[in-house]
Structure formats: structure tokens, C-alpha cells
C-alpha atoms as a PDB file:
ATOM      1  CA  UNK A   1     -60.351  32.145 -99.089  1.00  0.00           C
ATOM      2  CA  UNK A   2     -62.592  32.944-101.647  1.00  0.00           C
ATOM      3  CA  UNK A   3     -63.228  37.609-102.473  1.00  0.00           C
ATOM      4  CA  UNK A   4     -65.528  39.321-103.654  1.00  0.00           C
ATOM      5  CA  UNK A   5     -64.654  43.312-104.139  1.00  0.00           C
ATOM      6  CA  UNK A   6     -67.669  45.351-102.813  1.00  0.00           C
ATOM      7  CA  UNK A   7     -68.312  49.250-101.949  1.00  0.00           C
ATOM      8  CA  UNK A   8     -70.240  51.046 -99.216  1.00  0.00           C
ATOM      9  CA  UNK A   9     -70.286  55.352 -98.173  1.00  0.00           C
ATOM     10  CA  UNK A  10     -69.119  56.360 -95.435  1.00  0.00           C
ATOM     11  CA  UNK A  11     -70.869  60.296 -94.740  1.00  0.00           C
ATOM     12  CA  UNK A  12     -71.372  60.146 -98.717  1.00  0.00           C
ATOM     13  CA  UNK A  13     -67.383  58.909 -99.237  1.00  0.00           C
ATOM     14  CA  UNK A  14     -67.661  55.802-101.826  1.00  0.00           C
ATOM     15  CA  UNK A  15     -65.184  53.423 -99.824  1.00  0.00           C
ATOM     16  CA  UNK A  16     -63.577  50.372-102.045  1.00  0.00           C
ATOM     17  CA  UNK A  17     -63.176  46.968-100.444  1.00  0.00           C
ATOM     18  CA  UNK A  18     -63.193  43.381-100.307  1.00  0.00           C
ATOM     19  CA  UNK A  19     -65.311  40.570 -98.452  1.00  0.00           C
ATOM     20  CA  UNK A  20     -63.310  37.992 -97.605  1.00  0.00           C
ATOM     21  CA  UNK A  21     -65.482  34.094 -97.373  1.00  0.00           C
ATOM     22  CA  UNK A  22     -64.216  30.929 -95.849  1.00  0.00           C
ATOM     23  CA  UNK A  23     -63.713  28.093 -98.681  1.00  0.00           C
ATOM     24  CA  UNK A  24     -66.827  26.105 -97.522  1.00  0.00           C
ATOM     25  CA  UNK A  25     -69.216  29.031 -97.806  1.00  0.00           C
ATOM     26  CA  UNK A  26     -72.677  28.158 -98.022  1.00  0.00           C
ATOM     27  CA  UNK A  27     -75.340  30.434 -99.802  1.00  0.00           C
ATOM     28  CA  UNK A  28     -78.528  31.019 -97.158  1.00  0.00           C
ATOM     29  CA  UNK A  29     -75.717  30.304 -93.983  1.00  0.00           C
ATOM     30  CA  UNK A  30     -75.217  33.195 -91.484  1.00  0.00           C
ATOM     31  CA  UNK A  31     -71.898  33.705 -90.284  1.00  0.00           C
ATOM     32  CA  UNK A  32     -70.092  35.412 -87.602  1.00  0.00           C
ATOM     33  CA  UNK A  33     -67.799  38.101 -88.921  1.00  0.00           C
ATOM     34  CA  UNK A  34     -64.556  40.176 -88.110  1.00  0.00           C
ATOM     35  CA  UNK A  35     -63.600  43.355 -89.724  1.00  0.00           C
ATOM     36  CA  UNK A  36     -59.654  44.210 -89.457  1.00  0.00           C
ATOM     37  CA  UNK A  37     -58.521  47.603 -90.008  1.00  0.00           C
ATOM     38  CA  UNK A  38     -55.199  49.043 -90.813  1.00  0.00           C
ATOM     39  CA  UNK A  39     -52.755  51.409 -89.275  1.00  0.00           C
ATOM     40  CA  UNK A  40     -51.121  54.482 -90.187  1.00  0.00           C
ATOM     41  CA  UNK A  41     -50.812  53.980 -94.339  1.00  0.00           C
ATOM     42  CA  UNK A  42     -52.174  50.964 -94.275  1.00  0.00           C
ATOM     43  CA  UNK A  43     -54.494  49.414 -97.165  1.00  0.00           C
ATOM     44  CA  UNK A  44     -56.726  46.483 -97.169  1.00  0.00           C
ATOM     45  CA  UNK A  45     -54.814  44.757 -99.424  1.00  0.00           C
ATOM     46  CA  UNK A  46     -51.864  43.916 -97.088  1.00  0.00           C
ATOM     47  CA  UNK A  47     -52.596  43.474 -92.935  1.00  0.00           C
ATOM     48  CA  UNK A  48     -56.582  43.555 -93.134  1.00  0.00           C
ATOM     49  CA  UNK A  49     -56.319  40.848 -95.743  1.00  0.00           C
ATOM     50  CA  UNK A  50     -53.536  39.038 -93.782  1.00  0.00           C
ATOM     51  CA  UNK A  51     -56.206  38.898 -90.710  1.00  0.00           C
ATOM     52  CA  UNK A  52     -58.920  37.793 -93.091  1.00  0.00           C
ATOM     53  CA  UNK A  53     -56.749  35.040 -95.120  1.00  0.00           C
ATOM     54  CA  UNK A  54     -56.626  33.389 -91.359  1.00  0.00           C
ATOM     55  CA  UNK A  55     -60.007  34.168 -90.011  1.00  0.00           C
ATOM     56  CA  UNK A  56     -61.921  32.952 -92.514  1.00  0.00           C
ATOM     57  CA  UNK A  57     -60.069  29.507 -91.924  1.00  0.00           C
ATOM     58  CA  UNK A  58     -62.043  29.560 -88.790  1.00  0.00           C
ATOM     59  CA  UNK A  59     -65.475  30.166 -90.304  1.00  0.00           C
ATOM     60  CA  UNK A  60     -65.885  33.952 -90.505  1.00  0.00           C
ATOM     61  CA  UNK A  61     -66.667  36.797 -93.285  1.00  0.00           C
ATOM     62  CA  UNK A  62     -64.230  39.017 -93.143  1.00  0.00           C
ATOM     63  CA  UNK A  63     -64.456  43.006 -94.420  1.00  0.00           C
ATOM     64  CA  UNK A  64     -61.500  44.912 -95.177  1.00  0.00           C
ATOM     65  CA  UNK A  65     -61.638  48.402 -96.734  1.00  0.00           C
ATOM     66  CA  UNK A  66     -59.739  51.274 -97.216  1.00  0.00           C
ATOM     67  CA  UNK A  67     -60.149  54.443 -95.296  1.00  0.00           C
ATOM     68  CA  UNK A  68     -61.413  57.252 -97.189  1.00  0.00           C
ATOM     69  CA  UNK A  69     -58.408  59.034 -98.595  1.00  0.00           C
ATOM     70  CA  UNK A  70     -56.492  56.003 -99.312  1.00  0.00           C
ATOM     71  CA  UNK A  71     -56.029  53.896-102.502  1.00  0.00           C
ATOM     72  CA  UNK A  72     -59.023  53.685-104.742  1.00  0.00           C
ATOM     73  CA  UNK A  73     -61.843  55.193-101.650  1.00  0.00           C
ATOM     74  CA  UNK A  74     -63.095  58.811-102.649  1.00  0.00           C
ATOM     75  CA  UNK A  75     -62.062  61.292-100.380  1.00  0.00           C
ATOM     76  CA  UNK A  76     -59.583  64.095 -99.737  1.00  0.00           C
ATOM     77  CA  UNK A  77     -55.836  62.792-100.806  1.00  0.00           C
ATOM     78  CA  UNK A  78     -53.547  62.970 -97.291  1.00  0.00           C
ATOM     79  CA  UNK A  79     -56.030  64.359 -95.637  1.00  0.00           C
ATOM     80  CA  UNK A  80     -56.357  61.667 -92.410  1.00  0.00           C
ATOM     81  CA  UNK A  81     -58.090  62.275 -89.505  1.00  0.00           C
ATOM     82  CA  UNK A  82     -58.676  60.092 -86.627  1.00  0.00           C
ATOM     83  CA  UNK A  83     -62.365  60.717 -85.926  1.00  0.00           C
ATOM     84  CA  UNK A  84     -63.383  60.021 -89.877  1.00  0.00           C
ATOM     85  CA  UNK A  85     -62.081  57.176 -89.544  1.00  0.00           C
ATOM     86  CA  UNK A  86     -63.822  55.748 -86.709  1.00  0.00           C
ATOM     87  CA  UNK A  87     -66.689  57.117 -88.518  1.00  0.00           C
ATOM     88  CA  UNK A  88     -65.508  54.630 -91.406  1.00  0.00           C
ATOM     89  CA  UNK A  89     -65.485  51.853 -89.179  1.00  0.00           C
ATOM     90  CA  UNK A  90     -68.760  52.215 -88.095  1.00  0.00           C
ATOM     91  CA  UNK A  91     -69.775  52.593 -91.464  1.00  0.00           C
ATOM     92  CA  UNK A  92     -68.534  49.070 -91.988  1.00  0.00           C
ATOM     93  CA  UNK A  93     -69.942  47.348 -89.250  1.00  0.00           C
ATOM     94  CA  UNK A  94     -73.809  48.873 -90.956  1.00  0.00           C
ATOM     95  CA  UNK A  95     -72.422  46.859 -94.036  1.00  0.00           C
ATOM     96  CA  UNK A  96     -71.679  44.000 -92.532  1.00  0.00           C
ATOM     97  CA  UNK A  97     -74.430  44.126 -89.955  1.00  0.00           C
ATOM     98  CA  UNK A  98     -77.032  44.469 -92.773  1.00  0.00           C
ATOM     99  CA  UNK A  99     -75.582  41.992 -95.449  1.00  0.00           C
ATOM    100  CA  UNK A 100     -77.724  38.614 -95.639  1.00  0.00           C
ATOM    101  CA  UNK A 101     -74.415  36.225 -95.325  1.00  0.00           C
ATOM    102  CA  UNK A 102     -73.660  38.358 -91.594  1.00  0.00           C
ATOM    103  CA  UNK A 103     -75.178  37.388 -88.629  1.00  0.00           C
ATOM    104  CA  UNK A 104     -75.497  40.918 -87.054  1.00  0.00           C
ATOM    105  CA  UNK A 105     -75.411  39.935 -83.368  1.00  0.00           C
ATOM    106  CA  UNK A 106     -71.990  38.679 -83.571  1.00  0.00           C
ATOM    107  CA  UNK A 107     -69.930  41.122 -85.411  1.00  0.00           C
ATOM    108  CA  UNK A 108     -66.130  41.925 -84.247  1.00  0.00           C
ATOM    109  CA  UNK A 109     -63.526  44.406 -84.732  1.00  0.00           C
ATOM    110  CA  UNK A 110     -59.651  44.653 -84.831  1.00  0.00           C
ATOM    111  CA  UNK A 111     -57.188  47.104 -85.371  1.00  0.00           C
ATOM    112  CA  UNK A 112     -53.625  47.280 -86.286  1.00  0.00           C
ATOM    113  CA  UNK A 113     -51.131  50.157 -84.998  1.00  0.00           C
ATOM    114  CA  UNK A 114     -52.794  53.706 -85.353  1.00  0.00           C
ATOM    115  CA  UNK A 115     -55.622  51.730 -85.880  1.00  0.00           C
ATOM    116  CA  UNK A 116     -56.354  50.177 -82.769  1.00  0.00           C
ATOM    117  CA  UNK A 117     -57.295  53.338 -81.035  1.00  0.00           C
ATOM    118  CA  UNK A 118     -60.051  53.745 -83.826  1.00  0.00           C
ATOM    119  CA  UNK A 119     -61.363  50.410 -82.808  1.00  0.00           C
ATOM    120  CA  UNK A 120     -61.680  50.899 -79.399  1.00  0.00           C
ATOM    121  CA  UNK A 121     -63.286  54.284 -79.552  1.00  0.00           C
ATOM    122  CA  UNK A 122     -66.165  52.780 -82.008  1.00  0.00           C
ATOM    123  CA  UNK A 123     -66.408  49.855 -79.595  1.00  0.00           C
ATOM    124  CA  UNK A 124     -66.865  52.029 -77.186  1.00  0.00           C
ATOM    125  CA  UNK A 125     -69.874  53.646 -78.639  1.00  0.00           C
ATOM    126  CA  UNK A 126     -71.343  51.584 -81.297  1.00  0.00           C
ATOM    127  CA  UNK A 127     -73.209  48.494 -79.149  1.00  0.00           C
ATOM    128  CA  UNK A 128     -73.655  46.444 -82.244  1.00  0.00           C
ATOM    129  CA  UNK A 129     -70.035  45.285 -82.024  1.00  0.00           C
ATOM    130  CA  UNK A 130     -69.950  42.526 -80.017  1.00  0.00           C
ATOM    131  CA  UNK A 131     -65.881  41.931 -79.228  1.00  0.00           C
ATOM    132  CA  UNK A 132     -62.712  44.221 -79.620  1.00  0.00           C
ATOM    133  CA  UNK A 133     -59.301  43.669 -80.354  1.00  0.00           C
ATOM    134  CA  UNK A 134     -56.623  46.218 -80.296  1.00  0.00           C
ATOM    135  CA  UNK A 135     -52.909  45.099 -81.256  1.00  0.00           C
ATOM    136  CA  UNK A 136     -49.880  47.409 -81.137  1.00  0.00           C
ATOM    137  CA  UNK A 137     -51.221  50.667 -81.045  1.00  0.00           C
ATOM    138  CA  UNK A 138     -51.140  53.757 -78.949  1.00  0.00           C
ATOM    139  CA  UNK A 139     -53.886  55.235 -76.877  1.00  0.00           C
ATOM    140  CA  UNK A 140     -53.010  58.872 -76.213  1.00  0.00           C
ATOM    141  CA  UNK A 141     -52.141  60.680 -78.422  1.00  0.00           C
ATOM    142  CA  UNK A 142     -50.172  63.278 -76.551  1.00  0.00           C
ATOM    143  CA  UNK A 143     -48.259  60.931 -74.489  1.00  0.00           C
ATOM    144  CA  UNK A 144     -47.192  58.614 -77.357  1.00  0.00           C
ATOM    145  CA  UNK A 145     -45.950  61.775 -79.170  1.00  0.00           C
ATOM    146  CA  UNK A 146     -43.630  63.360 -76.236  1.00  0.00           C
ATOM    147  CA  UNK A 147     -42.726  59.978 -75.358  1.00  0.00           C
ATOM    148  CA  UNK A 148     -40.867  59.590 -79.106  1.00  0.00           C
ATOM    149  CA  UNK A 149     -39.731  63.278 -79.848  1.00  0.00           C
ATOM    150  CA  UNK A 150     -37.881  65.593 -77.142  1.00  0.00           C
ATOM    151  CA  UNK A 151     -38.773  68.439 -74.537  1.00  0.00           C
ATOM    152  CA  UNK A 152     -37.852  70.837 -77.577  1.00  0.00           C
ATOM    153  CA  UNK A 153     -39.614  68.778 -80.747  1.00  0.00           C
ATOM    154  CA  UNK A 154     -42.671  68.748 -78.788  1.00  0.00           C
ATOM    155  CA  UNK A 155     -42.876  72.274 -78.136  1.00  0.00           C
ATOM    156  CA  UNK A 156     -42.360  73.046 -81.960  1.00  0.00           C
ATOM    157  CA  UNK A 157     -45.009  69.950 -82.412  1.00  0.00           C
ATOM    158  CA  UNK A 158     -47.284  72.300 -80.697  1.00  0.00           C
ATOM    159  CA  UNK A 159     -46.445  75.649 -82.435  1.00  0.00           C
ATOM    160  CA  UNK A 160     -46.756  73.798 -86.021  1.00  0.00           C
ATOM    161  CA  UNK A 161     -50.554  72.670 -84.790  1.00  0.00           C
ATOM    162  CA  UNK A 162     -51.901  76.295 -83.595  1.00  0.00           C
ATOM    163  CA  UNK A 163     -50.197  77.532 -86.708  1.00  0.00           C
ATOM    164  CA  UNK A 164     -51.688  75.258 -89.201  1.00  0.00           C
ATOM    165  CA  UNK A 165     -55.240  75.751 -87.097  1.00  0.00           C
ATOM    166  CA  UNK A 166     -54.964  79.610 -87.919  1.00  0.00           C
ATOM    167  CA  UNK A 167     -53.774  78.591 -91.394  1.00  0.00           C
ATOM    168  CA  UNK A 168     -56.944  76.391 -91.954  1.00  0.00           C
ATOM    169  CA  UNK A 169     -59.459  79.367 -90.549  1.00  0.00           C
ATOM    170  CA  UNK A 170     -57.705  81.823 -92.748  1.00  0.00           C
ATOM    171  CA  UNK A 171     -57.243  79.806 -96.141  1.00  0.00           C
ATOM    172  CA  UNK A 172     -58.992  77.074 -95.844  1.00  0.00           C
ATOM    173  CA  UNK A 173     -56.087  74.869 -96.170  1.00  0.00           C
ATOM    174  CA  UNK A 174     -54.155  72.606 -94.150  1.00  0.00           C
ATOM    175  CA  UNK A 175     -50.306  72.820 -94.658  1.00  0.00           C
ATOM    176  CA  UNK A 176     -48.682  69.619 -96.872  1.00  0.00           C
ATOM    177  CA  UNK A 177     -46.172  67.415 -94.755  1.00  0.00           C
ATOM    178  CA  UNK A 178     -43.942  64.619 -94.854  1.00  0.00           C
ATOM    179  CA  UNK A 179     -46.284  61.872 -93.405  1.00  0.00           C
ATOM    180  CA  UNK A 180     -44.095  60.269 -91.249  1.00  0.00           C
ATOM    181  CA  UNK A 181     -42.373  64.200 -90.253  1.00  0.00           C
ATOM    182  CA  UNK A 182     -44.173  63.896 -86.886  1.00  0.00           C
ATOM    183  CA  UNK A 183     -45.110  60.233 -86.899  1.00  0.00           C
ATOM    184  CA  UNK A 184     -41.132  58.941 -86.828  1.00  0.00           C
ATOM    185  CA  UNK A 185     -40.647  55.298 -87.876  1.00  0.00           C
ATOM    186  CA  UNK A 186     -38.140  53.458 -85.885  1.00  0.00           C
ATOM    187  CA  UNK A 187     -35.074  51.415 -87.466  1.00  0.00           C
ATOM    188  CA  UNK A 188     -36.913  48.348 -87.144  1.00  0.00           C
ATOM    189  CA  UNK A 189     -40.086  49.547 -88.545  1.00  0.00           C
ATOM    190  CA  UNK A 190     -38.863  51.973 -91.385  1.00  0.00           C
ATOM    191  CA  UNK A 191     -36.376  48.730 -92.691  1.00  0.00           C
ATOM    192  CA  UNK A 192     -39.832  46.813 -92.843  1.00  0.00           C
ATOM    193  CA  UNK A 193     -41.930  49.771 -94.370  1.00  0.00           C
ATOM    194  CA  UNK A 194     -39.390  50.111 -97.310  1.00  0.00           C
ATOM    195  CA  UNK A 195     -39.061  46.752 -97.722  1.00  0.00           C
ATOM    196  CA  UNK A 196     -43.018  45.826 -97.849  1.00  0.00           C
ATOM    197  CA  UNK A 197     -44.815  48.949 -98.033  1.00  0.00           C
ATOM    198  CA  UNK A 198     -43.134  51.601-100.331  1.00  0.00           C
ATOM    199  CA  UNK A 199     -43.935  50.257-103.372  1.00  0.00           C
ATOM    200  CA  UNK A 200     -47.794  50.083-103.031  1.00  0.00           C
ATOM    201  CA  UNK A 201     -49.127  53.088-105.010  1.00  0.00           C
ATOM    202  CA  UNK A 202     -50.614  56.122-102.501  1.00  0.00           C
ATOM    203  CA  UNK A 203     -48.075  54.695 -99.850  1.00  0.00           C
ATOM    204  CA  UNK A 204     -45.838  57.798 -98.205  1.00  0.00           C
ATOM    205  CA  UNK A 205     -48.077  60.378 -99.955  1.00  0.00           C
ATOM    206  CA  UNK A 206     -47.716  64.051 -97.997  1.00  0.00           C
ATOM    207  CA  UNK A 207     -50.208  64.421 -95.259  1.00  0.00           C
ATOM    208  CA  UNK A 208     -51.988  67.266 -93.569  1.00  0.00           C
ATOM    209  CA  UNK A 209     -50.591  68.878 -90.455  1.00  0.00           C
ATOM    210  CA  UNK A 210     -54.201  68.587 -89.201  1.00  0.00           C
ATOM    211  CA  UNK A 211     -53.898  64.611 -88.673  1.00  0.00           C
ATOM    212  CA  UNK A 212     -51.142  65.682 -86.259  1.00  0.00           C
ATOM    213  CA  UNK A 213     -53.582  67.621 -84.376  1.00  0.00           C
ATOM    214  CA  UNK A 214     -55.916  64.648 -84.597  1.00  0.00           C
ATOM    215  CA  UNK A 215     -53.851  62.706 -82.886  1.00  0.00           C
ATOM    216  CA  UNK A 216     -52.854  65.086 -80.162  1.00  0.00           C
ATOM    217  CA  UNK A 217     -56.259  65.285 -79.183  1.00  0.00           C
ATOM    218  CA  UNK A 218     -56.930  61.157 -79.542  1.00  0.00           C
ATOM    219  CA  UNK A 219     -57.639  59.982 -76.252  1.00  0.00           C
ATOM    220  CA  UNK A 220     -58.703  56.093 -76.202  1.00  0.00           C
ATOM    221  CA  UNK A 221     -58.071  55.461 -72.739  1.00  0.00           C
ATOM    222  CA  UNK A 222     -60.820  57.606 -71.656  1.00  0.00           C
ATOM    223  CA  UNK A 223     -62.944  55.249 -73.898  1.00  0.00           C
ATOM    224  CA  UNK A 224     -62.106  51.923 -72.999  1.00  0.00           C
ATOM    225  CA  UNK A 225     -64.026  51.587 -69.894  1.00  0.00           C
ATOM    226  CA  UNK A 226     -67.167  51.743 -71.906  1.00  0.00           C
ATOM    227  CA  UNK A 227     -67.119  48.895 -73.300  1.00  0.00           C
ATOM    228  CA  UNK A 228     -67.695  46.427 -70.752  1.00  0.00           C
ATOM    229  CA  UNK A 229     -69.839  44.020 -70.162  1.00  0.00           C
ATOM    230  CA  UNK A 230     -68.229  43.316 -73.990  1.00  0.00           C
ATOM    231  CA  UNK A 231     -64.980  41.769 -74.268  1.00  0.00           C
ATOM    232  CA  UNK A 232     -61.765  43.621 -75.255  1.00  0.00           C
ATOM    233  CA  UNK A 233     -58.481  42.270 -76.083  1.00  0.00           C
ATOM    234  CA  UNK A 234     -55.430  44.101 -76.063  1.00  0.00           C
ATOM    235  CA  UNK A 235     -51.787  42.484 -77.727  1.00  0.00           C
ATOM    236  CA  UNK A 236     -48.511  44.384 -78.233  1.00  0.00           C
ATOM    237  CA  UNK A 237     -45.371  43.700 -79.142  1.00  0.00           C
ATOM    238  CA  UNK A 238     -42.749  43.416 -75.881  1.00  0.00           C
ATOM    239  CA  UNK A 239     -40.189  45.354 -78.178  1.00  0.00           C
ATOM    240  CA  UNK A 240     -41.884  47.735 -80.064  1.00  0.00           C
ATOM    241  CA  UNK A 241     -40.483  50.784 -80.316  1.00  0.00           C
ATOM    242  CA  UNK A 242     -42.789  52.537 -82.392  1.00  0.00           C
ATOM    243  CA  UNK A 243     -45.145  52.025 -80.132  1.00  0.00           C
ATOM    244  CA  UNK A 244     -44.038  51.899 -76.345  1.00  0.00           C
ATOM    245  CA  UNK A 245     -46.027  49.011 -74.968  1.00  0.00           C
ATOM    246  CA  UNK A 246     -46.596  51.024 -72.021  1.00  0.00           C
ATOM    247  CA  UNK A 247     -49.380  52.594 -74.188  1.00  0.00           C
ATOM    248  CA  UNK A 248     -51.412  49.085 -74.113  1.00  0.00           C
ATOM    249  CA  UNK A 249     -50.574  48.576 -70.625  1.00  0.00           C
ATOM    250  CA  UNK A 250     -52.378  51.906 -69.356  1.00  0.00           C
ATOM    251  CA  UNK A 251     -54.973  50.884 -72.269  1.00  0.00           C
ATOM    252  CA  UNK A 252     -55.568  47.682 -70.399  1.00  0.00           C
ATOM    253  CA  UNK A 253     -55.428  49.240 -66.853  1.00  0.00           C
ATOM    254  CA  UNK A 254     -58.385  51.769 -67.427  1.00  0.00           C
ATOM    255  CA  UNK A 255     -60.499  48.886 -69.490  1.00  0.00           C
ATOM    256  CA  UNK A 256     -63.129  47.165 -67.043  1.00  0.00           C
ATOM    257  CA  UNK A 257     -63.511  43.370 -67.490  1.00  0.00           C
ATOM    258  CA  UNK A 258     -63.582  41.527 -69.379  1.00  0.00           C
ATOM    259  CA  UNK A 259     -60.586  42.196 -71.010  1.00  0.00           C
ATOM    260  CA  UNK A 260     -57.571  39.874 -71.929  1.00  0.00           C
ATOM    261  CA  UNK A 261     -54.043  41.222 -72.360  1.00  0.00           C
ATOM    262  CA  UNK A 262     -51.074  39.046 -74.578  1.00  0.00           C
ATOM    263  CA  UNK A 263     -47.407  39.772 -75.089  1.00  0.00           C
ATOM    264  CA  UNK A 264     -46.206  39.516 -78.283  1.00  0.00           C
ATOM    265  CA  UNK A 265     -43.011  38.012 -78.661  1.00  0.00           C
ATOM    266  CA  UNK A 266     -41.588  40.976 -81.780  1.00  0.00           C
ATOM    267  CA  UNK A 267     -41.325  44.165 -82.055  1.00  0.00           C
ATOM    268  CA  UNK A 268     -44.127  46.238 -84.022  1.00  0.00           C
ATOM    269  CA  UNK A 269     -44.207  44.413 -87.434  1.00  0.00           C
ATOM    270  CA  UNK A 270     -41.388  41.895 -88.045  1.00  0.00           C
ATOM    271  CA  UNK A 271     -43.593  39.005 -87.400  1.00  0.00           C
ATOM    272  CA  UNK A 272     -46.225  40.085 -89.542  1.00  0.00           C
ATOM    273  CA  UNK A 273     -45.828  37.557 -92.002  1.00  0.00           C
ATOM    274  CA  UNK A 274     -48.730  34.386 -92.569  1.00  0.00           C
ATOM    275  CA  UNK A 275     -45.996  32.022 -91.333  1.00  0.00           C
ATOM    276  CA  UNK A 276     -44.255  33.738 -88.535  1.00  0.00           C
ATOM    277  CA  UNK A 277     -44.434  31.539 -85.355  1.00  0.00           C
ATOM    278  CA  UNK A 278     -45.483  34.665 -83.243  1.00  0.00           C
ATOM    279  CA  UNK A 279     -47.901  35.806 -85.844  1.00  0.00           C
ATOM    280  CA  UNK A 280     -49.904  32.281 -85.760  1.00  0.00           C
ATOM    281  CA  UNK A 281     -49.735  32.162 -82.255  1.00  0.00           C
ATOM    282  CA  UNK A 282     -51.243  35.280 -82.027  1.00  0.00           C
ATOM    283  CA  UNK A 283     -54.300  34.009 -84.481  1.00  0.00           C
ATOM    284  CA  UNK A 284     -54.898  31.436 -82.210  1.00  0.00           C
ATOM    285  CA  UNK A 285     -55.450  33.984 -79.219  1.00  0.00           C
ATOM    286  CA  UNK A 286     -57.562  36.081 -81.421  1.00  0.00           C
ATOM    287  CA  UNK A 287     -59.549  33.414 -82.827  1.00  0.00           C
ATOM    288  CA  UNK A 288     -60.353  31.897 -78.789  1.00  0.00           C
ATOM    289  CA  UNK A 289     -60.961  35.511 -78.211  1.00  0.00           C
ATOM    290  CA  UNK A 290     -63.299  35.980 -81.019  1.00  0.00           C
ATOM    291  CA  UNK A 291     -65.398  32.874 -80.589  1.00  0.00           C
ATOM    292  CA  UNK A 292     -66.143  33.340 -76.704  1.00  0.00           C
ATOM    293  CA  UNK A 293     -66.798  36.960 -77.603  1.00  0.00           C
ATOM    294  CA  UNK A 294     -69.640  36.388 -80.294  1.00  0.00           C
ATOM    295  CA  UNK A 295     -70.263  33.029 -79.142  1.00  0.00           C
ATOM    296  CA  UNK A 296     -69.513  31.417 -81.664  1.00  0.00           C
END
């Protein structure tokens, strides 16, 4: 896989990342092209470029970026709102759908975790993305959140939020959290955080109390139906306890064909590793999903 760092704006936001070319590139060649984003904390440089290190195997370009916010993109520091970065995404796919190595009628998107909701909801309205993949994420933002904290957590959840809203109309700031406060890791999860993520500087950095709010009001589901006749292809782990894979299920349910649902034999993360077994195997779906889905 040969890279070549590049830059675009998103709503006047310099964003830093990295186009990703098979090997056998050929200058004057247009190619089909998939653009994987990353989750909650997440940075091009570890899942987006994990996609792209297999996709381009299969002849595609590959974009991965960083949300603004995050490593070296301009933006606000811990400031991470749901509907910017859908905006981001779509950002992208003008980059890609506008650079002479890109065929633009057969441009796809992924996401990973928190991610995949931001995928489906600029599927959903951006018709120059041709396929959609979303893989262990969560769809509702309200239900994922009562379904990991209790009756009582919730409740104070939902004080914090009106609080913070007040505090932002009256100061013009958002209050400074712990980004994972709300956002709980499981055991499984946090183990594989610390052990791969919490040394990559900007990881774990405090995080507005609004990006709570943004997720309470993320709704995905609502989404999904629109975009049919174009493909969508939902994956989650059948242990994940991050993310209950319930969420993908009711995904999948309100999505109108075609769509294409696979089980993941893991839990959120612990086969996300080039070698895994269960992370190759689920390549190979992707990639069959990918190539019917921008005929490729």
C-alpha cells in the first residue's frame, strides 16, 4: 500500500489525512474507492488505515482522515459532535468524488463503532455514495445510553445535559468531562483501549458535555430507510458489550433492501488486528459487499 498525506476543509476546518493506493497503481486509471471512518477517539492512523491496508489489496483508493478536533485537523480540542462529523464525511466523499485517480460514481463508505451511525446518516442523504457499511455501532442514541447506565444514571445523564445547555446560552461554554464519563468502556474494550490506544497523543483528552447531548439526540434508525435502492451492510460483534448488538439488529430491521446483515464472531474490538481470523473474514464480506455495490 503505497500513502500519500493530503488535506481538504470541512465548513472552513483544515482536516489532515492520508490517501491510501493499491501497489499496482496506475497514473491516468480511475478507481473505485472506500473511505473508512473511525469511532469514538479514533484516528486515521489506526482502524481507517487498517480498512485501507486491506482494501486497497482489492484495487481501491482509500481516504482516511481525522475528524476535526482530533490529532493534527483544526478545530475545537474535545469538542465532538455527531452532526459535524457527518458533515466531515461528506466533506470527504467531495474529495474523493472530485480527485482525478476516483471514479465518482462508485464511491463507498464505512464506519467503525460511534462511527457507523455517521455513515449511515450521510448515506442516507448524500446520493453520491453509492454503498454503506456500518460495523459495531449503535443507532439511537438514547436507547444505547439507558441500555448501559441505570434508571438513576440516566436521570442524572439528563439533568447534566439541560444544565450544560443553560451553561452554554449563558457563558458560552460547554462544561469539560472525562470522555469516556458517560460513554463507559466495558472490561473487554477498556483492556484493549489501554493496551492499543492510550498512548497515541490527543487519545482520552476531556470532552464537552455537549457531545453527550449529541448523542442523545442521534437517531440513525430513522435514517436508514432512505437509503435504498443503495446497498447497506450492517456487521456486529455477537458479544459486544459496548455496543448491544441489538442496536444493529433494529438498525437492520428499519433498513429497506437491499441490505445484508453478518455476525461477527468477537466482541467489539478484540479481533481488530490485520491477522485475526474473524477480522479477514470480515474483509472478505466487505470486499463482496463493496464490489456488487459500486459494481466493480
Amino acid at each position: 500500500m503505497n500513502e500519500q498525506p493530503i488535506s481538504f476543509y470541512s465548513e472552513g476546518l483544515k482536516l489532515k489525512g492520508t490517501l491510501y493506493y493499491p501497489e499496482d497503481y496506475e497514473e491516468g486509471k480511475r478507481y473505485p474507492a472506500v473511505i473508512p471512518n473511525s469511532g469514538y477517539n479514533g484516528f486515521n492512523g489506526f482502524y481507517p488505515k487498517l480498512f485501507a491496508r486491506n482494501f486497497t489489496r482489492y484495487g481501491y483508493i482509500c481516504l482516511g482522515f481525522d475528524y476535526r478536533g482530533f490529532a493534527e485537523s483544526e478545530g475545537e480540542r474535545g469538542r465532538v459532535i455527531l452532526d459535524e462529523q457527518v458533515a466531515d464525511i461528506r466533506n470527504a466523499v467531495t474529495f474523493m468524488a472530485h480527485h482525478p485517480a476516483v471514479d465518482p460514481r462508485k464511491i463507498g463508505i464505512l464506519g467503525w463503532g460511534m462511527g457507523a451511525s455517521n455513515v449511515i446518516r450521510a448515506a442516507a442523504i448524500d446520493q453520491r455514495i453509492a454503498a454503506v457499511a456500518g460495523l459495531n455501532g449503535f443507532y439511537r442514541g438514547d436507547r444505547w445510553l439507558k441500555s448501559i447506565h441505570t434508571y438513576t444514571n440516566w436521570h442524572h445523564i439528563l439533568k447534566e445535559v439541560e444544565e450544560d445547555r443553560i451553561r452554554r446560552v449563558t457563558t458560552g461554554h460547554s462544561l469539560r468531562v472525562d470522555p469516556f464519563l458517560y460513554y463507559p468502556l466495558d472490561p473487554s474494550t477498556d483492556g484493549h483501549v489501554n493496551v492499543e490506544l492510550a498512548h497515541i497523543e490527543g487519545f482520552g483528552e476531556q470532552a464537552s458535555m455537549q457531545f453527550t447531548e449529541s448523542i442523545i439526540e442521534l437517531n440513525a434508525e430513522k435514517s436508514a430507510a432512505d437509503i435504498s435502492p443503495r446497498p447497506l451492510f450492517v456487521a456486529h460483534g455477537k458479544r459486544n458489550l459496548l455496543h448491544p448488538v441489538e442496536e444493529s439488529q433494529a438498525l437492520f430491521e428499519a433498513a429497506r433492501q437491499p441490505k445484508y446483515y453478518y455476525e461477527i464472531d468477537g466482541e467489539h474490538n478484540d479481533f481488530m488486528y490485520h491477522d485475526h481470523p474473524q477480522f479477514q473474514a470480515l474483509i472478505r464480506e466487505l470486499v463482496h459487499f463493496f464490489a456488487a455495490g459500486l459494481a466493480v
